[in-house]
PDB file of N, CA and C in Angstrom:
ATOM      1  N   UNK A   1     -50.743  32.672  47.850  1.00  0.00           N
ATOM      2  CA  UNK A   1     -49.963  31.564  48.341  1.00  0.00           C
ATOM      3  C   UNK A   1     -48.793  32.114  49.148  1.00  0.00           C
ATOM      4  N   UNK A   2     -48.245  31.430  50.194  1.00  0.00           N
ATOM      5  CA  UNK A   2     -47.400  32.134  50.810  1.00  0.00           C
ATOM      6  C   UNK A   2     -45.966  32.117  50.081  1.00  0.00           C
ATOM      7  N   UNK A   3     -45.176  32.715  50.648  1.00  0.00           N
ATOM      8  CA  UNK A   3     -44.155  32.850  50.000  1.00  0.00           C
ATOM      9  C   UNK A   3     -42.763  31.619  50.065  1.00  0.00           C
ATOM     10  N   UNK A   4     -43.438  30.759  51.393  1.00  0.00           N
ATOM     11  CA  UNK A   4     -42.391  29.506  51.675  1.00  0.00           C
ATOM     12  C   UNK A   4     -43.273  28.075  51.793  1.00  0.00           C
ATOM     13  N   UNK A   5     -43.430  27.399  51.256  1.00  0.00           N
ATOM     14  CA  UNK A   5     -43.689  25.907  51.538  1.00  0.00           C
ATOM     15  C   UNK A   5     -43.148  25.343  52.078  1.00  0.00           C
ATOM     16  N   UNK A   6     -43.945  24.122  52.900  1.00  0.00           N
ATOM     17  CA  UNK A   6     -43.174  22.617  53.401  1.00  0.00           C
ATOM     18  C   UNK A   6     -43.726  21.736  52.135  1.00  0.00           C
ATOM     19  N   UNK A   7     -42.791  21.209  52.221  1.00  0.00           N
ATOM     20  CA  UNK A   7     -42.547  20.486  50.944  1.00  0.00           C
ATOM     21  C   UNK A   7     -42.248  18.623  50.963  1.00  0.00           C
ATOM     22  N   UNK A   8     -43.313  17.991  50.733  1.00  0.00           N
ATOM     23  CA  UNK A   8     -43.293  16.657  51.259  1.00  0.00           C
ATOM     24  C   UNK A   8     -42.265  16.276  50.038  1.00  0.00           C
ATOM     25  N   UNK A   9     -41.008  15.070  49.835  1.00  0.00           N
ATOM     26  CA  UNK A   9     -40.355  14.703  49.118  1.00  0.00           C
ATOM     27  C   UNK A   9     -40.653  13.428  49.125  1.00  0.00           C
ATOM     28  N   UNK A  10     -40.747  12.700  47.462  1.00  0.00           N
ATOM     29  CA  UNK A  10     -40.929  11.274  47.400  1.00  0.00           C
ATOM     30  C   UNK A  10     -39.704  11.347  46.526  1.00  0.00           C
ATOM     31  N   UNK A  11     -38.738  10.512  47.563  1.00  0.00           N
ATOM     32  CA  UNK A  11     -37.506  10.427  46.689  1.00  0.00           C
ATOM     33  C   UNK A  11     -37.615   8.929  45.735  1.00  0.00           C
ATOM     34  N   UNK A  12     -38.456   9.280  44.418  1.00  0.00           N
ATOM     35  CA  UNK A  12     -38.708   8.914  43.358  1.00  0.00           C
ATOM     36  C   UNK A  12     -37.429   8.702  42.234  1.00  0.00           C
ATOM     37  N   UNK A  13     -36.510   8.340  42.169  1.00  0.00           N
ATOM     38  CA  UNK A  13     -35.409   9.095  41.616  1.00  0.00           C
ATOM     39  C   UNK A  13     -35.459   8.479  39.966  1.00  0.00           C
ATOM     40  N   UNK A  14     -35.246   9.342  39.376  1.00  0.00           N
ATOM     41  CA  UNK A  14     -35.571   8.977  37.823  1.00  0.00           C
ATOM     42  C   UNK A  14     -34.050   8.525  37.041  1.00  0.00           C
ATOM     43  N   UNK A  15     -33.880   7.109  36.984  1.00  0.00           N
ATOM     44  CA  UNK A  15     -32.982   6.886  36.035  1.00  0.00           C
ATOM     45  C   UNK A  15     -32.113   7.470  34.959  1.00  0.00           C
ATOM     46  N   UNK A  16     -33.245   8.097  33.751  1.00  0.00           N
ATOM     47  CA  UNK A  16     -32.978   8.953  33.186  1.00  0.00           C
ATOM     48  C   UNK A  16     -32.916  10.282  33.250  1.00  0.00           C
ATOM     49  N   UNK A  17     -33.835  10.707  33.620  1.00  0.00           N
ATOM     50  CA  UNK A  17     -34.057  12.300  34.413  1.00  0.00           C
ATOM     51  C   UNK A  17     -33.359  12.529  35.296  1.00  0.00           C
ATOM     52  N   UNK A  18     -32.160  12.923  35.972  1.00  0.00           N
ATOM     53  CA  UNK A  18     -31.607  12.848  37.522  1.00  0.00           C
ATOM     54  C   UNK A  18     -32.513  13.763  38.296  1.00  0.00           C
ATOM     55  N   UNK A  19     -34.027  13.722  39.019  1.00  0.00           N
ATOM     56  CA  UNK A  19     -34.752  14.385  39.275  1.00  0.00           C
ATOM     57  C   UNK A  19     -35.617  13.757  40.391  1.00  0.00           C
ATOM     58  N   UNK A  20     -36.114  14.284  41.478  1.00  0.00           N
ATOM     59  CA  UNK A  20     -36.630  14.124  42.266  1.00  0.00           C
ATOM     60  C   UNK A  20     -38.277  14.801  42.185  1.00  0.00           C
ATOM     61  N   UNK A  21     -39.343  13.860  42.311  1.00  0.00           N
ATOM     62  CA  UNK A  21     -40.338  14.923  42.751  1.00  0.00           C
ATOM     63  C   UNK A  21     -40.879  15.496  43.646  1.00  0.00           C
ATOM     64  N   UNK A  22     -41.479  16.615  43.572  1.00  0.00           N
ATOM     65  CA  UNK A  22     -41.700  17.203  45.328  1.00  0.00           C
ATOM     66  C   UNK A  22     -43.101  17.324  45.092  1.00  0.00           C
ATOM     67  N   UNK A  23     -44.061  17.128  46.016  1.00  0.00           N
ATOM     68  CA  UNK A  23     -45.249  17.814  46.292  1.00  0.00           C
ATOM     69  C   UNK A  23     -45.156  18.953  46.897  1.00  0.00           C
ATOM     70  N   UNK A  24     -46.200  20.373  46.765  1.00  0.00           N
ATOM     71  CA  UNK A  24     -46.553  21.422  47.759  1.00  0.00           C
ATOM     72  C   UNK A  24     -47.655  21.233  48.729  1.00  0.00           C
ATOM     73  N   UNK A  25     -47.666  20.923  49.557  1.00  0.00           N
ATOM     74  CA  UNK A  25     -48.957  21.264  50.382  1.00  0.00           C
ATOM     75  C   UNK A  25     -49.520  22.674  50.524  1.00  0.00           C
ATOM     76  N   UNK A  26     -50.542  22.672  50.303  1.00  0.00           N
ATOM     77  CA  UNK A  26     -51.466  23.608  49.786  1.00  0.00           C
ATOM     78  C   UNK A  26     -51.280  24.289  48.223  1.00  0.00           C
ATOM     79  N   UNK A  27     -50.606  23.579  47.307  1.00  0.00           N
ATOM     80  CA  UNK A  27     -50.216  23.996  45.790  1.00  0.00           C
ATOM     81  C   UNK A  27     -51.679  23.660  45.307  1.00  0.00           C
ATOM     82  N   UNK A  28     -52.003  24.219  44.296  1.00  0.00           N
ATOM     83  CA  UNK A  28     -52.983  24.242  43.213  1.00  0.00           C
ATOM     84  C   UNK A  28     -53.215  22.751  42.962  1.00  0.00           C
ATOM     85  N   UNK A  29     -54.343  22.338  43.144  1.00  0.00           N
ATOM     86  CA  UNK A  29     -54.906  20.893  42.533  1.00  0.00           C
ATOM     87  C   UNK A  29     -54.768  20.445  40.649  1.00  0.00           C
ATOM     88  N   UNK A  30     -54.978  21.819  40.369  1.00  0.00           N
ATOM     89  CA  UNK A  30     -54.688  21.317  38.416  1.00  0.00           C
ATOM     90  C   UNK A  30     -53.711  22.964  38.262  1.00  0.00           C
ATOM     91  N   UNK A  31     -53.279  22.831  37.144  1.00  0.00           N
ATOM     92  CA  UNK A  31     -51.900  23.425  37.166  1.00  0.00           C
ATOM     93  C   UNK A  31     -52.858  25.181  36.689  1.00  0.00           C
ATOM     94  N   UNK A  32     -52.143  26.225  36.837  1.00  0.00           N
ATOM     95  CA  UNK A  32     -52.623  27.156  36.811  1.00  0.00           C
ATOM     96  C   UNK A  32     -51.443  28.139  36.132  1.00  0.00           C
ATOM     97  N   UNK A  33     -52.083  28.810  34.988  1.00  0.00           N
ATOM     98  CA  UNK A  33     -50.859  29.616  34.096  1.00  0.00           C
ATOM     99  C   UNK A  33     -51.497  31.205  34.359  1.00  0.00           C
ATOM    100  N   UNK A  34     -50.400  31.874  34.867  1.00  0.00           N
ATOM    101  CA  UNK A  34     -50.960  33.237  35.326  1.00  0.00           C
ATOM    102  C   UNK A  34     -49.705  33.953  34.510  1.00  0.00           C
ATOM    103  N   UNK A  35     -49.978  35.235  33.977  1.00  0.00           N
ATOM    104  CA  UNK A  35     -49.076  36.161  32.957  1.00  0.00           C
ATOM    105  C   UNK A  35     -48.411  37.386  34.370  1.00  0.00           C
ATOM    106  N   UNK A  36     -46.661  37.140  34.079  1.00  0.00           N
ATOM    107  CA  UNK A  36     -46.517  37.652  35.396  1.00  0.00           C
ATOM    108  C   UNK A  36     -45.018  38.339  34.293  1.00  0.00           C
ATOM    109  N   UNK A  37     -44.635  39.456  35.103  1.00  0.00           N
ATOM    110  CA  UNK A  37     -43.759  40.372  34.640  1.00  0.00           C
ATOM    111  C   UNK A  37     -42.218  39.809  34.158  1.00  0.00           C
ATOM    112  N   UNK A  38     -41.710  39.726  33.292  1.00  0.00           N
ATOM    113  CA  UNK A  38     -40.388  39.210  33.160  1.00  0.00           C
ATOM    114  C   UNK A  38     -39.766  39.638  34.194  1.00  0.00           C
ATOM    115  N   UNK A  39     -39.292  41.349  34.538  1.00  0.00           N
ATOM    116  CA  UNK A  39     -38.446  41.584  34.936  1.00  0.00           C
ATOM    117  C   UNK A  39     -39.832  42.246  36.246  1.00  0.00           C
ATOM    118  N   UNK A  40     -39.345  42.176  37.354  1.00  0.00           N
ATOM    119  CA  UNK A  40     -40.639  42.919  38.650  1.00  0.00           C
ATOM    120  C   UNK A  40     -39.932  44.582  38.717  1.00  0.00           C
ATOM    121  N   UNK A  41     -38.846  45.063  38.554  1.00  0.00           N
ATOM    122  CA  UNK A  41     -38.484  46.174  38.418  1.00  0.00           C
ATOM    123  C   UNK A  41     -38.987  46.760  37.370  1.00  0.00           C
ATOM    124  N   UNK A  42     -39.562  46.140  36.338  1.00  0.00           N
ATOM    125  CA  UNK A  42     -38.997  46.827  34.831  1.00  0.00           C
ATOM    126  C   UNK A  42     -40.405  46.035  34.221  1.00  0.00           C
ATOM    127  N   UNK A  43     -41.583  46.205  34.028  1.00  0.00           N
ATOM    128  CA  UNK A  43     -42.973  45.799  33.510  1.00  0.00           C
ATOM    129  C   UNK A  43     -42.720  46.291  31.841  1.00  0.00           C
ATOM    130  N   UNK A  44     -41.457  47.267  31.367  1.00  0.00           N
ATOM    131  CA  UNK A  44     -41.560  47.359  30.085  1.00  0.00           C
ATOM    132  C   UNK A  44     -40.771  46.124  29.211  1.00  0.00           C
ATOM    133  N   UNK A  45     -40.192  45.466  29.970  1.00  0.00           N
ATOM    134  CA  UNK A  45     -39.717  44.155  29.151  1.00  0.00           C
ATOM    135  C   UNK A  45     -40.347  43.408  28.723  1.00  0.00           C
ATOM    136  N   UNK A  46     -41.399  43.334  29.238  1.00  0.00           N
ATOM    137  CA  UNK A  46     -42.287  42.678  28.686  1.00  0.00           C
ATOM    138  C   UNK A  46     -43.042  41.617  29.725  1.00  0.00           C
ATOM    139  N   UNK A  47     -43.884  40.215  29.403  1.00  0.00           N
ATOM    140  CA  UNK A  47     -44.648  39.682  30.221  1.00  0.00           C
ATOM    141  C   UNK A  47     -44.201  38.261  29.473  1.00  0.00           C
ATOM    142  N   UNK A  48     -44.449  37.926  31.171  1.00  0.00           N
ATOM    143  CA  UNK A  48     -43.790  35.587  30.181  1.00  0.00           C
ATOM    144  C   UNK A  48     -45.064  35.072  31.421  1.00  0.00           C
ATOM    145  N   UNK A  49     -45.300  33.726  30.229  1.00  0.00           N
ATOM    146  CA  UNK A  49     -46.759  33.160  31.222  1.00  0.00           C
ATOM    147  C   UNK A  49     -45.976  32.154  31.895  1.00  0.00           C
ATOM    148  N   UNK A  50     -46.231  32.046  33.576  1.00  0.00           N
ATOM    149  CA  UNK A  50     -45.560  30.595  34.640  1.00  0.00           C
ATOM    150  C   UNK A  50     -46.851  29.663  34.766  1.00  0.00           C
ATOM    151  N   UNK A  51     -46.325  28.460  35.093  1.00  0.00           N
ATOM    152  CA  UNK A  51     -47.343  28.028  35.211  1.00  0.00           C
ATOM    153  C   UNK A  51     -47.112  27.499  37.134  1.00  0.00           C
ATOM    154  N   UNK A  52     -48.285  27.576  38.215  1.00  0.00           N
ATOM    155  CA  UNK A  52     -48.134  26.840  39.159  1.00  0.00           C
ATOM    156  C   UNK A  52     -48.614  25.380  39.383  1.00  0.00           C
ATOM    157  N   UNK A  53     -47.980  24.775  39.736  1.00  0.00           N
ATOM    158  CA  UNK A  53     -48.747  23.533  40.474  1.00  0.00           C
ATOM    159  C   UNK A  53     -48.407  23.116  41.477  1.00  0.00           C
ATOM    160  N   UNK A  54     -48.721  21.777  42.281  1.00  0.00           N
ATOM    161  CA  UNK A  54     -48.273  21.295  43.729  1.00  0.00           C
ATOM    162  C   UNK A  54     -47.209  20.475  42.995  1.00  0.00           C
ATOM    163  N   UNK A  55     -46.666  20.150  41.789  1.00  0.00           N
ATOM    164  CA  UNK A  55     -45.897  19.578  41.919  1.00  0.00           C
ATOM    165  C   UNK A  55     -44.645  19.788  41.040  1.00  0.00           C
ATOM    166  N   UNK A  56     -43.675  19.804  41.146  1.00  0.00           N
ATOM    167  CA  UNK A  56     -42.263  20.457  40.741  1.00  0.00           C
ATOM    168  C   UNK A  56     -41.373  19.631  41.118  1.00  0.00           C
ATOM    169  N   UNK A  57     -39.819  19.530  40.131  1.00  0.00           N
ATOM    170  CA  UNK A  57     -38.930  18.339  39.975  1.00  0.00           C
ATOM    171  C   UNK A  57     -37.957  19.511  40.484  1.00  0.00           C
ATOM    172  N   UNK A  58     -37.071  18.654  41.225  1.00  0.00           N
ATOM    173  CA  UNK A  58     -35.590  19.364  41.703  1.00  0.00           C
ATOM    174  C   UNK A  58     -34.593  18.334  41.702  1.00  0.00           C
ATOM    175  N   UNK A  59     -33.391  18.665  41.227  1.00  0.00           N
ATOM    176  CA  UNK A  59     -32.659  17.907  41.401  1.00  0.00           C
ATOM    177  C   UNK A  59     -32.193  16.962  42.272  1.00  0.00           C
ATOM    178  N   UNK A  60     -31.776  15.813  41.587  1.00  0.00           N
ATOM    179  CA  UNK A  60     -31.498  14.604  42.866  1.00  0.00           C
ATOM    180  C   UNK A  60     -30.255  15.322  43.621  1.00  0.00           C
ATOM    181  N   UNK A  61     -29.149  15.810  43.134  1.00  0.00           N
ATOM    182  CA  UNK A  61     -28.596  16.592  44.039  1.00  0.00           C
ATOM    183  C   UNK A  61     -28.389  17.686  44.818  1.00  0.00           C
ATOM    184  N   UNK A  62     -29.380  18.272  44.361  1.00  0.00           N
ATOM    185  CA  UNK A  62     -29.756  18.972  45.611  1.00  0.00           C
ATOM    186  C   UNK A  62     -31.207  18.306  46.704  1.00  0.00           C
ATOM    187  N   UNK A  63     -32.227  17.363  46.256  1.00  0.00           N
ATOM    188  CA  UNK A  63     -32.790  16.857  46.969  1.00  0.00           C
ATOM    189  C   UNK A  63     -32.367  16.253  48.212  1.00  0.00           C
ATOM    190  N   UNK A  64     -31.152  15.313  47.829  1.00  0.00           N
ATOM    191  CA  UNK A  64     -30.626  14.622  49.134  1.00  0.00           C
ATOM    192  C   UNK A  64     -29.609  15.736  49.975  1.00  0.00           C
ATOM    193  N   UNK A  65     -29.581  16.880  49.931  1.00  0.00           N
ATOM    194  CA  UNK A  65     -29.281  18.102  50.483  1.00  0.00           C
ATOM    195  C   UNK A  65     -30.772  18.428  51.751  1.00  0.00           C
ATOM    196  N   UNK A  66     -31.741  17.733  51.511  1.00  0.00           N
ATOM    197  CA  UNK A  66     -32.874  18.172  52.370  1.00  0.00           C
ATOM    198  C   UNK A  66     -33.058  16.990  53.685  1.00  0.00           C
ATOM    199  N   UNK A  67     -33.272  17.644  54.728  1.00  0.00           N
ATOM    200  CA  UNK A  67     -33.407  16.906  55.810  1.00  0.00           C
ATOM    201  C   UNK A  67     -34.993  16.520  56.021  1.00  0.00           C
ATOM    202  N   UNK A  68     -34.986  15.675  56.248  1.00  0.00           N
ATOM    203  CA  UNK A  68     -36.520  14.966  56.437  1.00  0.00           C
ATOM    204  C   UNK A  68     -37.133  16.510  57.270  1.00  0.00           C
ATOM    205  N   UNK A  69     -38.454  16.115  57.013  1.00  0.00           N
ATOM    206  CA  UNK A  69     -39.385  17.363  57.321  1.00  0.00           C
ATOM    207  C   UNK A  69     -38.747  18.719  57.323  1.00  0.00           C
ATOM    208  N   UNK A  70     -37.609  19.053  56.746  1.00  0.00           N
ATOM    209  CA  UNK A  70     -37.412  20.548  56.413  1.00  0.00           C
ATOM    210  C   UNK A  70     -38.118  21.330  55.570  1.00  0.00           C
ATOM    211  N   UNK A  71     -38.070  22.330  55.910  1.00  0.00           N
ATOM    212  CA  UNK A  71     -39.196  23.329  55.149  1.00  0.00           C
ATOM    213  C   UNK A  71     -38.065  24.352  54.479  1.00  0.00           C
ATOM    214  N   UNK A  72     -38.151  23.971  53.164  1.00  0.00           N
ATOM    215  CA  UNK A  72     -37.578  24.621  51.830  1.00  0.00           C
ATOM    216  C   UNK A  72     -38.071  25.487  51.305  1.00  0.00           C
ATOM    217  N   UNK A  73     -38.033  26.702  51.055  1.00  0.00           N
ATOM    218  CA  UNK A  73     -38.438  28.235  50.390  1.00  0.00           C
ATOM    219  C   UNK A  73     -37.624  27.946  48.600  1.00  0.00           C
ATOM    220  N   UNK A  74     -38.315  28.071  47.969  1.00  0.00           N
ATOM    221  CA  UNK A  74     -38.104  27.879  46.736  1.00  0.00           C
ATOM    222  C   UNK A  74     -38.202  29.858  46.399  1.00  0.00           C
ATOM    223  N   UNK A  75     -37.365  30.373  45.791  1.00  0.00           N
ATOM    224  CA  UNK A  75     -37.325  31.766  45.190  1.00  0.00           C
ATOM    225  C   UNK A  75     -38.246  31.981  44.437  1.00  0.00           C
ATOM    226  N   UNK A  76     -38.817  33.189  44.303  1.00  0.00           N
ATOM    227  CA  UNK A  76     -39.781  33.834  43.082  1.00  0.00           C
ATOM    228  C   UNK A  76     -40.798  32.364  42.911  1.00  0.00           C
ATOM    229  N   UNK A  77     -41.418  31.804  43.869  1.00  0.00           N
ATOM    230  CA  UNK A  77     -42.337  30.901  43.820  1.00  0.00           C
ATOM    231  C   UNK A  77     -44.011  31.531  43.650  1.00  0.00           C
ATOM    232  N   UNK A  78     -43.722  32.503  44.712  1.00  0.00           N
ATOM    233  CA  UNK A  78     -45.433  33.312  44.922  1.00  0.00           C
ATOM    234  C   UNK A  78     -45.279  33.960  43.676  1.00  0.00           C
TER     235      UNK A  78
END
């Protein structure tokens, strides 16, 4: 997967949750748990399982921080 997505936003905004959801275009259709290094320097710390999918919550305040069709790089995503 590449290392930056465009990222379609349905500003969904959750009452309780202050959370926005995002789709990935081209993200995984059912969610996928791959065992990936705690630390990428340091493989003796040990190993924690992530899980990917196309879809991931970000905050409502930082959501309305995004300009229509901007393309957002999320960190340590790949």
């Amino acid at each position: 997967m590449p290392s930056s997505e465009t990222l379609n936003i349905y500003l969904h905004a959750d009452a309780v949750v202050p959370s926005v959801t995002v789709i990935i275009n081209g993200g995984p259709t059912t969610p996928e748990v791959k065992t990936l290094p705690l630390h990428k320097k340091n493989p003796d710390v040990g190993e924690k399982k992530t899980v990917f999918t196309s879809t991931i919550l970000v905050e409502q305040e930082d959501a309305v921080s995004f300009e229509d069709q901007e393309e957002v790089c999320h960190a340590n995503y790949n």
